[in-house]
PDB file of N, CA and C in Angstrom:
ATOM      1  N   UNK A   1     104.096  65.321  80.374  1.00  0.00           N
ATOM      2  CA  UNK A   1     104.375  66.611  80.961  1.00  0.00           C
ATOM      3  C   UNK A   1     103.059  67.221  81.446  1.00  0.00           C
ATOM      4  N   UNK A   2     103.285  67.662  82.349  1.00  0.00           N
ATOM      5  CA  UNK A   2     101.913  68.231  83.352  1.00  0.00           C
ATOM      6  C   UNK A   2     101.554  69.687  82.715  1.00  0.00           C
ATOM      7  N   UNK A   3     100.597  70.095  83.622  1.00  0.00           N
ATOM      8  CA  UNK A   3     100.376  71.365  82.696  1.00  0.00           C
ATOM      9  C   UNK A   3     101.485  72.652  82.940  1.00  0.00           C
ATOM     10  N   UNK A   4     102.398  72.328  83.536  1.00  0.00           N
ATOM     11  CA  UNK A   4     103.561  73.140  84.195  1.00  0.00           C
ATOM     12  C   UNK A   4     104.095  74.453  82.703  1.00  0.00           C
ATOM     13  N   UNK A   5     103.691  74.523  81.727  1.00  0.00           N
ATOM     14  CA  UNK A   5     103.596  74.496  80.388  1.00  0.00           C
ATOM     15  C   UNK A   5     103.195  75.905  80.478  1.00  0.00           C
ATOM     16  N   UNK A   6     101.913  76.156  81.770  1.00  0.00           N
ATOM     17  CA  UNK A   6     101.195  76.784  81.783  1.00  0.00           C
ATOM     18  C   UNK A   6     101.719  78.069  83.103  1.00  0.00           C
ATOM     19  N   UNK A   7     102.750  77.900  83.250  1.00  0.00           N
ATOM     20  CA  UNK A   7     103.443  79.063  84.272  1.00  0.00           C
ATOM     21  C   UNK A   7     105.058  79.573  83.759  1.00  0.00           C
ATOM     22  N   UNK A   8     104.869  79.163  82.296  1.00  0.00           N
ATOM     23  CA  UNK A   8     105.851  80.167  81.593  1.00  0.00           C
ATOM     24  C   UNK A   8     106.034  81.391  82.085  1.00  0.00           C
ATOM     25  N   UNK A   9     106.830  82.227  82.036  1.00  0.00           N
ATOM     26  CA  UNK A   9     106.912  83.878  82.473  1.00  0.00           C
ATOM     27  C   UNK A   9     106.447  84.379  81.205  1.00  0.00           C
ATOM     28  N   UNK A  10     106.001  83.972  80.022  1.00  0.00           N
ATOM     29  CA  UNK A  10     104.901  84.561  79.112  1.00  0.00           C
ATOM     30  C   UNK A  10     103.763  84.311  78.858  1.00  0.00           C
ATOM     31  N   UNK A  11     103.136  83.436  79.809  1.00  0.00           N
ATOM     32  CA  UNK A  11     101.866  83.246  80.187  1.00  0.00           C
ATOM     33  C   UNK A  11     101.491  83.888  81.688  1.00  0.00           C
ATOM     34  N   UNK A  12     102.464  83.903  82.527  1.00  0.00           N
ATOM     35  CA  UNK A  12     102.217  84.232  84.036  1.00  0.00           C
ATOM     36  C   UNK A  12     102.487  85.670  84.149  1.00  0.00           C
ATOM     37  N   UNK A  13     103.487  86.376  83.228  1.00  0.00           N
ATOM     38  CA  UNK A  13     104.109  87.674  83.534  1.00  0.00           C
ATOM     39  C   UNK A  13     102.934  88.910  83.653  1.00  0.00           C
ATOM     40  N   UNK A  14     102.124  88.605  82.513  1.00  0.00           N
ATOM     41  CA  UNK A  14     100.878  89.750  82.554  1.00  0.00           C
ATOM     42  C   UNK A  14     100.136  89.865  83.621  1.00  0.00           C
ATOM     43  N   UNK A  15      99.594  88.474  84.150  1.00  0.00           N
ATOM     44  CA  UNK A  15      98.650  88.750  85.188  1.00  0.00           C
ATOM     45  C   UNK A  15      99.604  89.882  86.410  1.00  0.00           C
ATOM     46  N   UNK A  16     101.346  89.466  86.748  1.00  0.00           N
ATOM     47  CA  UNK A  16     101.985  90.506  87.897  1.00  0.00           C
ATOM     48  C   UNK A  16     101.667  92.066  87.352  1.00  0.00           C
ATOM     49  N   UNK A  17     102.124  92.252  85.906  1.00  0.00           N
ATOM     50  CA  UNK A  17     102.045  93.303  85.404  1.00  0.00           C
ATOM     51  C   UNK A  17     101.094  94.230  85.459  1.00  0.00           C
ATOM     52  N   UNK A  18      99.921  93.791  85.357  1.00  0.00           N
ATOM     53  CA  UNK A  18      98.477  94.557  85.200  1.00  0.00           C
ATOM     54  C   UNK A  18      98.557  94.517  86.786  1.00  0.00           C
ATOM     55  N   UNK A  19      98.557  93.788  87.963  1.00  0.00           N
ATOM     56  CA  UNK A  19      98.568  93.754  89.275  1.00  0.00           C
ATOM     57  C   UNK A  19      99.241  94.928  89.764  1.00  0.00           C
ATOM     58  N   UNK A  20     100.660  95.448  88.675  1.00  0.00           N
ATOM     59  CA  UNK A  20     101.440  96.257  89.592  1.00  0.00           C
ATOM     60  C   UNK A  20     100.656  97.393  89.357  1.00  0.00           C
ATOM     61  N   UNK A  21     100.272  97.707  87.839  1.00  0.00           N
ATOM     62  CA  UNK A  21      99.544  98.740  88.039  1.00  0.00           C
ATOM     63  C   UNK A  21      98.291  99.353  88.314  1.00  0.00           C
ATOM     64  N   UNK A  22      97.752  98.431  88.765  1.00  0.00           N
ATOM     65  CA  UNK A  22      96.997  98.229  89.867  1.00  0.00           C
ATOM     66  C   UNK A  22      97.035  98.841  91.172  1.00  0.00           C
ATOM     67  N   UNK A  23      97.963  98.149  91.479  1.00  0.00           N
ATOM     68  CA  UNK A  23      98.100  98.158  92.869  1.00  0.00           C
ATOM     69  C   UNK A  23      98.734  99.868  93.206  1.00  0.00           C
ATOM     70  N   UNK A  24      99.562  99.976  92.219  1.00  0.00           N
ATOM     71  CA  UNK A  24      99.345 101.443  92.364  1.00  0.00           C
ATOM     72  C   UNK A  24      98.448 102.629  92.521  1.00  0.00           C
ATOM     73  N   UNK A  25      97.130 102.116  91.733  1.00  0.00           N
ATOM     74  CA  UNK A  25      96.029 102.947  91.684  1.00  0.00           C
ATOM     75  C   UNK A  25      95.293 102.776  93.284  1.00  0.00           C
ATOM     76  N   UNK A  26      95.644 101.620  93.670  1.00  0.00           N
ATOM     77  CA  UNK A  26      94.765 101.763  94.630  1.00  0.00           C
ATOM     78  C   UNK A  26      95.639 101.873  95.777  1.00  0.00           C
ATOM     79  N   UNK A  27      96.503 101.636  95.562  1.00  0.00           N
ATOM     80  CA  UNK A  27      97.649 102.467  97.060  1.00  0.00           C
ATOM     81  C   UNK A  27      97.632 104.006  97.296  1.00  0.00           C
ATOM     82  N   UNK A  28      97.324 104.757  95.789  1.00  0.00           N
ATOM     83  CA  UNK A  28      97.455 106.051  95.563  1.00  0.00           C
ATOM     84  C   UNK A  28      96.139 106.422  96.085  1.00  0.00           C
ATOM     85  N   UNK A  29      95.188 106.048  95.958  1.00  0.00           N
ATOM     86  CA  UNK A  29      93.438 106.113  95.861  1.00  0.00           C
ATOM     87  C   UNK A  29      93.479 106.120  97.954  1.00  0.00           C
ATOM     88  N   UNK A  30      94.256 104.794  98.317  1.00  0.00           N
ATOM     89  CA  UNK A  30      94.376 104.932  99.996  1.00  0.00           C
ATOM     90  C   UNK A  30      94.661 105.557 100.880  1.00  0.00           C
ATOM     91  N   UNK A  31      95.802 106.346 100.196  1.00  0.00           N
ATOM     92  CA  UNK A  31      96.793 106.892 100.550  1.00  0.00           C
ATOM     93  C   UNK A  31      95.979 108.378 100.439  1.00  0.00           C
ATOM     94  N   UNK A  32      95.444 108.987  99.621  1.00  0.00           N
ATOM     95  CA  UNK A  32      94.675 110.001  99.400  1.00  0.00           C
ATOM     96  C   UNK A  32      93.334 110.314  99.711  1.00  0.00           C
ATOM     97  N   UNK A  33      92.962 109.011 100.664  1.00  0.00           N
ATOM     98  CA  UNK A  33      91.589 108.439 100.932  1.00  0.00           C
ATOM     99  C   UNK A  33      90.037 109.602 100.103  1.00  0.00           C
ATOM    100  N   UNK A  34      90.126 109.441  98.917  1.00  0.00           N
ATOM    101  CA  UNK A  34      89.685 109.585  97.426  1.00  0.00           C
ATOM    102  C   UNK A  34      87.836 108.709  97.530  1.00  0.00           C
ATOM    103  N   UNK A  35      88.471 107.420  98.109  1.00  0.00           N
ATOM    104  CA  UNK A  35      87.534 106.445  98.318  1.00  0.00           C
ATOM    105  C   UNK A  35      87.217 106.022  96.775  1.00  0.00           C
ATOM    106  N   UNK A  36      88.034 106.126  96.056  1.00  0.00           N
ATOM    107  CA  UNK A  36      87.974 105.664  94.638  1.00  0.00           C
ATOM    108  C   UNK A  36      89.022 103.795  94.500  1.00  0.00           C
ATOM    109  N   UNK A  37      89.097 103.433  95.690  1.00  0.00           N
ATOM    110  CA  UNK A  37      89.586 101.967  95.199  1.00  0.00           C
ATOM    111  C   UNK A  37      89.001 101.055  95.153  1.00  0.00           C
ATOM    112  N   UNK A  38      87.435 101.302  95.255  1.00  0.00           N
ATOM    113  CA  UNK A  38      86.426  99.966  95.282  1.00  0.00           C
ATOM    114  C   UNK A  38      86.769  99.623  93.887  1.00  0.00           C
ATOM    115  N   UNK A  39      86.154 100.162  92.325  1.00  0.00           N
ATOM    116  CA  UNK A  39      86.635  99.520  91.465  1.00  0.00           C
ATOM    117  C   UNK A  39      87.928  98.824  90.670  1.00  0.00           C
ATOM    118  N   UNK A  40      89.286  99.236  91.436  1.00  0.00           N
ATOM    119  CA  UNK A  40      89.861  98.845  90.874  1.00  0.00           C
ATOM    120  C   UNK A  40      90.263  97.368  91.837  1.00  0.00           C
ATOM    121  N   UNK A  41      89.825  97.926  92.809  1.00  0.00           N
ATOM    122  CA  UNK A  41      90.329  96.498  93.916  1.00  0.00           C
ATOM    123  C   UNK A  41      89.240  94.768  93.368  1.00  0.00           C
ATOM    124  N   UNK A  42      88.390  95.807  92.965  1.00  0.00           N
ATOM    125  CA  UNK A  42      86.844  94.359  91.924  1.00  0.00           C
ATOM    126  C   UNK A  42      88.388  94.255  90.356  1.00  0.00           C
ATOM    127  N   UNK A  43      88.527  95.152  90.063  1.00  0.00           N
ATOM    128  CA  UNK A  43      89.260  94.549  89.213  1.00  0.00           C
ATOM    129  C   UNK A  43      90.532  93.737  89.149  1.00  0.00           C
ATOM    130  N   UNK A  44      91.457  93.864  90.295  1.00  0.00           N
ATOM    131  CA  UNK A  44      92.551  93.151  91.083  1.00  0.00           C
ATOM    132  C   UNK A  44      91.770  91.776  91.537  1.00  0.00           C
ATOM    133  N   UNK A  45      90.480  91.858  92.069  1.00  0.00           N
ATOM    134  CA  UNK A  45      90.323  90.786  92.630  1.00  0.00           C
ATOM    135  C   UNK A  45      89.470  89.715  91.313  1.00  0.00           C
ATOM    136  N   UNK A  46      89.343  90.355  89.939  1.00  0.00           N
ATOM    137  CA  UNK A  46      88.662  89.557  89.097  1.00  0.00           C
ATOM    138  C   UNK A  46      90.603  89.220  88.093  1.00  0.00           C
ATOM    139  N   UNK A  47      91.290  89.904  88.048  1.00  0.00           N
ATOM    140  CA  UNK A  47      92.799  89.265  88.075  1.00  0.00           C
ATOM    141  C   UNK A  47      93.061  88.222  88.436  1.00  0.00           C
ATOM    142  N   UNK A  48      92.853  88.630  89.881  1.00  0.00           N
ATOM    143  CA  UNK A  48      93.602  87.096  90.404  1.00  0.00           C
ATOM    144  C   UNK A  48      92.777  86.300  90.322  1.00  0.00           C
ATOM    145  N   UNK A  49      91.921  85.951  90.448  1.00  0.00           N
ATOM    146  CA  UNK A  49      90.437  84.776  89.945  1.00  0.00           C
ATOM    147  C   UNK A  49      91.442  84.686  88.222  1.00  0.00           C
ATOM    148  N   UNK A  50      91.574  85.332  87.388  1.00  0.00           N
ATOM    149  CA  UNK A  50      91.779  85.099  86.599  1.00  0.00           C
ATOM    150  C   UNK A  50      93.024  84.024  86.300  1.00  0.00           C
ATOM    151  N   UNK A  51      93.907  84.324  87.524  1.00  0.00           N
ATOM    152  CA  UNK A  51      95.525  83.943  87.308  1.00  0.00           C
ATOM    153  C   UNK A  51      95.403  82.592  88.058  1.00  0.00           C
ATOM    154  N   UNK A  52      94.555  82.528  89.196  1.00  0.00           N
ATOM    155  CA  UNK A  52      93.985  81.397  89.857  1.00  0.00           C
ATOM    156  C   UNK A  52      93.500  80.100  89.052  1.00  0.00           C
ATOM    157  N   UNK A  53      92.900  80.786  88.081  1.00  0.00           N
ATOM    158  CA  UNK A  53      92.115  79.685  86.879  1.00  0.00           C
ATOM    159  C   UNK A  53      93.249  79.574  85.988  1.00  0.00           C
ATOM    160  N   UNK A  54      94.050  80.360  86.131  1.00  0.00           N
ATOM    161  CA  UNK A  54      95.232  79.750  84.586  1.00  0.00           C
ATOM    162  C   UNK A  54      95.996  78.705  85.352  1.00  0.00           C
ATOM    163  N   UNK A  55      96.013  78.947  86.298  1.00  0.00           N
ATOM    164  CA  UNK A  55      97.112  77.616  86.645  1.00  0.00           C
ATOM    165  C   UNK A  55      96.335  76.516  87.817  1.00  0.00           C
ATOM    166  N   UNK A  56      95.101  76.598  87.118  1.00  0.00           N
ATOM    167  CA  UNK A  56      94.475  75.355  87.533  1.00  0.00           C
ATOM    168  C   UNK A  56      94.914  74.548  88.514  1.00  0.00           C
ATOM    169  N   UNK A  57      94.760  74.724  89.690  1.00  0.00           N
ATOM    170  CA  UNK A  57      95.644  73.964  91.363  1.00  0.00           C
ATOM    171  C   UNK A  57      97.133  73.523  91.063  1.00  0.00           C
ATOM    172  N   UNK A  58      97.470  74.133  90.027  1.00  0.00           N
ATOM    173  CA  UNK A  58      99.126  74.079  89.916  1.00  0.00           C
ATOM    174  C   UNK A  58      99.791  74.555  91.083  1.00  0.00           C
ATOM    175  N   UNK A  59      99.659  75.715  91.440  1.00  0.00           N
ATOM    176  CA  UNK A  59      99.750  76.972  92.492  1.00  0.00           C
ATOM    177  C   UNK A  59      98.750  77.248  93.031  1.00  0.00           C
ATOM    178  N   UNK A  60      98.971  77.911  94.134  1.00  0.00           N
ATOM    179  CA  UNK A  60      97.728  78.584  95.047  1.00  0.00           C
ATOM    180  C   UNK A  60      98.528  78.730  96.534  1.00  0.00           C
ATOM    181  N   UNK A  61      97.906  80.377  96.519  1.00  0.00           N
ATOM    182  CA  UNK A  61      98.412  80.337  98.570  1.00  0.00           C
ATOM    183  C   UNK A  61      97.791  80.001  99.456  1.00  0.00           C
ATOM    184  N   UNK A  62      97.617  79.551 100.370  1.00  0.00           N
ATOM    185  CA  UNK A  62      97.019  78.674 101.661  1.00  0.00           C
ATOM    186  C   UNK A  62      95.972  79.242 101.679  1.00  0.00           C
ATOM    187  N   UNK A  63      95.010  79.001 102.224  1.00  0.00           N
ATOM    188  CA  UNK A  63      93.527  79.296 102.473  1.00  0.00           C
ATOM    189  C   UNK A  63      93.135  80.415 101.384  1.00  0.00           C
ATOM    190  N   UNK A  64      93.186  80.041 100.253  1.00  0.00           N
ATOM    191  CA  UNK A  64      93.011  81.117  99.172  1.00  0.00           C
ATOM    192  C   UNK A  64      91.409  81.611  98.709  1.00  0.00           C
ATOM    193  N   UNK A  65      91.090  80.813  99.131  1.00  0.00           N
ATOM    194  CA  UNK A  65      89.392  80.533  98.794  1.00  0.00           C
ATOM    195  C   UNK A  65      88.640  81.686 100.249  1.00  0.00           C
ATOM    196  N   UNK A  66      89.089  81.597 101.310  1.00  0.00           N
ATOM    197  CA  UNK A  66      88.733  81.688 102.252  1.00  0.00           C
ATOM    198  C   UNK A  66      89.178  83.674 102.083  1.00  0.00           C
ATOM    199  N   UNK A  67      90.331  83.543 101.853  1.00  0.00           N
ATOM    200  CA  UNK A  67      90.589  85.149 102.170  1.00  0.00           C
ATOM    201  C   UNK A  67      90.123  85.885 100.909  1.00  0.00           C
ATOM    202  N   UNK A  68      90.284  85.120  99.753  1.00  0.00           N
ATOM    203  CA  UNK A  68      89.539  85.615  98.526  1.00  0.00           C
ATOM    204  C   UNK A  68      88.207  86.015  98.953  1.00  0.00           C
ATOM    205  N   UNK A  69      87.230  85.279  99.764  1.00  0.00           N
ATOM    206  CA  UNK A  69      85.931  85.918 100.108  1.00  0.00           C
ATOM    207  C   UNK A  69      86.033  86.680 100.855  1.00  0.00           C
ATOM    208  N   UNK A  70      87.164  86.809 102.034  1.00  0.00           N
ATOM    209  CA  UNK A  70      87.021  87.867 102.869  1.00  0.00           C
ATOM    210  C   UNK A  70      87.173  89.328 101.711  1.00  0.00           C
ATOM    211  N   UNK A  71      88.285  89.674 100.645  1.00  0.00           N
ATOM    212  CA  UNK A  71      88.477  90.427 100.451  1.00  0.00           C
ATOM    213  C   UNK A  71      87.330  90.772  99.561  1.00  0.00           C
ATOM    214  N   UNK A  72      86.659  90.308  98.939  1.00  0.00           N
ATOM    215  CA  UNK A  72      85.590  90.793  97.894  1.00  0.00           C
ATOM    216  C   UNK A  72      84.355  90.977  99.263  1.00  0.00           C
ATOM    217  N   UNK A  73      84.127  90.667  99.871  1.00  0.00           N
ATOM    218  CA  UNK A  73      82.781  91.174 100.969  1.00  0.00           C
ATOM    219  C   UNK A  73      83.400  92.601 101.167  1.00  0.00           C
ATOM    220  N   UNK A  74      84.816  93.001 101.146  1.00  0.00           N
ATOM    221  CA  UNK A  74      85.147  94.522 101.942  1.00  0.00           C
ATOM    222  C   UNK A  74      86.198  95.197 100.939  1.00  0.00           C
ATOM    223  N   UNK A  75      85.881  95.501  99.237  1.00  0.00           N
ATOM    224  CA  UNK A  75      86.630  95.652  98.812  1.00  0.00           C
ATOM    225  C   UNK A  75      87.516  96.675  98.867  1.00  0.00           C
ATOM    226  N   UNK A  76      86.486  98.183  99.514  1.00  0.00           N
ATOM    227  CA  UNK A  76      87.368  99.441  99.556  1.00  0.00           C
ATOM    228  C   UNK A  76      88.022  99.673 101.425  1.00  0.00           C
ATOM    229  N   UNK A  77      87.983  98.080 101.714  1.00  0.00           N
ATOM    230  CA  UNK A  77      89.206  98.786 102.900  1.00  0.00           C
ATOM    231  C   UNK A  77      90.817  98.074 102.480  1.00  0.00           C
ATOM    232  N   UNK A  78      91.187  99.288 103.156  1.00  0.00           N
ATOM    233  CA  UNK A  78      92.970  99.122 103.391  1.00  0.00           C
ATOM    234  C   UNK A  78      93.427  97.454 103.736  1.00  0.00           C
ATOM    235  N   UNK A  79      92.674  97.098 104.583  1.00  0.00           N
ATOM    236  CA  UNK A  79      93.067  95.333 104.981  1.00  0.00           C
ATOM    237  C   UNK A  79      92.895  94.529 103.912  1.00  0.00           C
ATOM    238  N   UNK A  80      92.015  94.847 103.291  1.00  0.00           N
ATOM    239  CA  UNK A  80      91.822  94.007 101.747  1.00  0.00           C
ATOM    240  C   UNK A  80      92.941  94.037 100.859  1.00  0.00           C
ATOM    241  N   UNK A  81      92.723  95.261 100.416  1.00  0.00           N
ATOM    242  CA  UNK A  81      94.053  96.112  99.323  1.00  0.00           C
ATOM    243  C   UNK A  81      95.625  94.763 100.009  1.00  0.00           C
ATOM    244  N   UNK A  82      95.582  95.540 101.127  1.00  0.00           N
ATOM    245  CA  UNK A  82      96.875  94.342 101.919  1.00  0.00           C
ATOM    246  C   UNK A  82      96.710  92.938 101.444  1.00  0.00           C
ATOM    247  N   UNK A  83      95.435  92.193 101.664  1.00  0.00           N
ATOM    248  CA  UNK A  83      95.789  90.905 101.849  1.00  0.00           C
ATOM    249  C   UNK A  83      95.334  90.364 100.135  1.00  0.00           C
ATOM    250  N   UNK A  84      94.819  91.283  99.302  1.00  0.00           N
ATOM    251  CA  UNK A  84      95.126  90.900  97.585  1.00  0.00           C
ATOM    252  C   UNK A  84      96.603  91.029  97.499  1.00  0.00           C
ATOM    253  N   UNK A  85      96.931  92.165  97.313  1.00  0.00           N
ATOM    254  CA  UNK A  85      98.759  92.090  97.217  1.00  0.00           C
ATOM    255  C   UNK A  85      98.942  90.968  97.616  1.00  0.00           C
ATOM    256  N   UNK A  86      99.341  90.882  99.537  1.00  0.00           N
ATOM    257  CA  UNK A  86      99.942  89.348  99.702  1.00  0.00           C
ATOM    258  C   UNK A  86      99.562  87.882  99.027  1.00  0.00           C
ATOM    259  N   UNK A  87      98.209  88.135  98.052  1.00  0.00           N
ATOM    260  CA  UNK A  87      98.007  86.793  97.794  1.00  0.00           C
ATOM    261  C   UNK A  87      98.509  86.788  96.174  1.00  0.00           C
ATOM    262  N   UNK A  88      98.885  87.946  95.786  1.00  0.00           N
ATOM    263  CA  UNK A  88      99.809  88.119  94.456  1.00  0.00           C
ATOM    264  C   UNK A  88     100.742  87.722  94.668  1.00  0.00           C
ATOM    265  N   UNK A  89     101.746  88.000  95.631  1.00  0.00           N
ATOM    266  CA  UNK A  89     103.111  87.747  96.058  1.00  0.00           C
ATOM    267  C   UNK A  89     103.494  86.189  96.522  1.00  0.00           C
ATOM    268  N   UNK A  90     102.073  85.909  97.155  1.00  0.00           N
ATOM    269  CA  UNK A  90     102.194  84.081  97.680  1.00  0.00           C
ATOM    270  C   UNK A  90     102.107  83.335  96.248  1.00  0.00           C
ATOM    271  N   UNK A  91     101.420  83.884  95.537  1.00  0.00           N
ATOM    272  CA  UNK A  91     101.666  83.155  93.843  1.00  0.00           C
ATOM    273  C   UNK A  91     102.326  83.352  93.090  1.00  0.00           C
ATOM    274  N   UNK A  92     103.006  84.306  93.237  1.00  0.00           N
ATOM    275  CA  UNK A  92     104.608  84.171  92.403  1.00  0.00           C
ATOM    276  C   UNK A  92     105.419  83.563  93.057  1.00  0.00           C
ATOM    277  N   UNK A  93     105.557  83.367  94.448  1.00  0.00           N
ATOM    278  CA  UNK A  93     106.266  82.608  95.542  1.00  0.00           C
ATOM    279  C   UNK A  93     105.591  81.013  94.956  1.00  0.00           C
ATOM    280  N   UNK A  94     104.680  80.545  94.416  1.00  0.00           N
ATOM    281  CA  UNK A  94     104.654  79.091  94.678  1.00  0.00           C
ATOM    282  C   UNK A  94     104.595  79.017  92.771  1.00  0.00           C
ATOM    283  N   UNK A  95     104.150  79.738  92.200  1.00  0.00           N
ATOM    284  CA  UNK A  95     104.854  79.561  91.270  1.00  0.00           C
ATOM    285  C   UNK A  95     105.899  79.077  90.530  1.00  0.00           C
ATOM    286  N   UNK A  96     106.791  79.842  91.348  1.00  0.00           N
ATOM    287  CA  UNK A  96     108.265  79.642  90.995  1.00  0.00           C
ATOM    288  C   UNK A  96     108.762  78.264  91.636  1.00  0.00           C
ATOM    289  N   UNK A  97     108.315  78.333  92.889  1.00  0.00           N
ATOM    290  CA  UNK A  97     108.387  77.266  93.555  1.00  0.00           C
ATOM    291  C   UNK A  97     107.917  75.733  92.637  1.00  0.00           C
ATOM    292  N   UNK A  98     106.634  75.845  91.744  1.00  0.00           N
ATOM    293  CA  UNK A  98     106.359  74.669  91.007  1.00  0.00           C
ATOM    294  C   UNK A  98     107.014  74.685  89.519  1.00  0.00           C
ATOM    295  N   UNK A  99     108.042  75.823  89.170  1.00  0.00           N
ATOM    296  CA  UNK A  99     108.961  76.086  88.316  1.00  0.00           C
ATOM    297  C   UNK A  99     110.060  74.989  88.672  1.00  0.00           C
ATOM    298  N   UNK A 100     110.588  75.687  89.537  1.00  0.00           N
ATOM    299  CA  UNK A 100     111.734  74.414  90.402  1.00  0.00           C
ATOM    300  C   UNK A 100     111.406  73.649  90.127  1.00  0.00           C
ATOM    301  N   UNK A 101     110.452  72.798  91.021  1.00  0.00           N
ATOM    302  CA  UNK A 101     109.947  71.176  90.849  1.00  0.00           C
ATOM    303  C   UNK A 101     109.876  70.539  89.704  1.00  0.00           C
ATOM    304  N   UNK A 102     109.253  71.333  88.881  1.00  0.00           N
ATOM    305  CA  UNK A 102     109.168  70.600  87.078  1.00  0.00           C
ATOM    306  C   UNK A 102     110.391  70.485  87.036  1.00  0.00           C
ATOM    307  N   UNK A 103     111.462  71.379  87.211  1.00  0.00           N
ATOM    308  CA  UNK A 103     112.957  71.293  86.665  1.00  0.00           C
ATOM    309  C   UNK A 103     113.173  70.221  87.040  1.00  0.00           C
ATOM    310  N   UNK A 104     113.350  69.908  88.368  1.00  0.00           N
ATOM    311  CA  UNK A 104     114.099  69.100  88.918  1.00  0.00           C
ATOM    312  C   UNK A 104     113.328  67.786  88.770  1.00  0.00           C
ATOM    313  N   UNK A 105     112.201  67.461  88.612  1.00  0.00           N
ATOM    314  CA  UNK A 105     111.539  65.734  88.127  1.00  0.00           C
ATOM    315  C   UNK A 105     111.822  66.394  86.456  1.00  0.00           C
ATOM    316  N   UNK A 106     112.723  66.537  85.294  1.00  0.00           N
ATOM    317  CA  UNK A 106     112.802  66.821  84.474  1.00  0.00           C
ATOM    318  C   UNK A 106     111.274  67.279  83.308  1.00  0.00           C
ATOM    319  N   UNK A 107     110.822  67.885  84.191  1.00  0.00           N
ATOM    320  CA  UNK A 107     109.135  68.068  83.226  1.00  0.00           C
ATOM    321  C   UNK A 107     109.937  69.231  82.059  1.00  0.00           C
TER     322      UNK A 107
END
């Protein structure tokens, strides 16, 4: 059995969780332009580095490496904030997606 072990929804669920509230702070922070979302967006973006390393090339969204640097060079703009979210959402999308697959080769 592969490390598939390792995208339980009680190993994977926290990293969305802390993301959502997150992502609130810094939608609210945008939205109010505060200019207070540089730190939490370093902390969203040390998350997903985090959630990235738990599932060790199990998962990952397409050019992840690539937009991951775009977003940490520009952490307190709005385009960033955008394209962390979408790369939260592309990993619960392939996640689940490598959920399936174990099922179905019986892992």
């Amino acid at each position: 059995m592969i490390s598939s072990q390792k995208l339980t929804d009680e190993l994977i669920e926290p990293y969305f969780t802390a993301w959502s509230i997150l992502q609130g702070r810094i939608r609210d922070s945008h939205h109010s332009r505060d200019g207070r979302s540089e730190a939490p967006m370093r902390e969203g973006i040390w998350l997903f580095q985090q959630l990235l390393g738990h599932c060790e090339g199990l998962a990952a969204p397409l050019n992840v490496g690539e937009r991951l640097a775009w977003i940490e060079q520009q952490p307190s703009k709005f385009a960033a904030f955008r394209q962390l979210d979408e790369l939260f959402t592309e990993m619960k999308k392939a996640i689940s997606s490598k959920r399936i697959q174990s099922k179905r080769s019986g892992e």
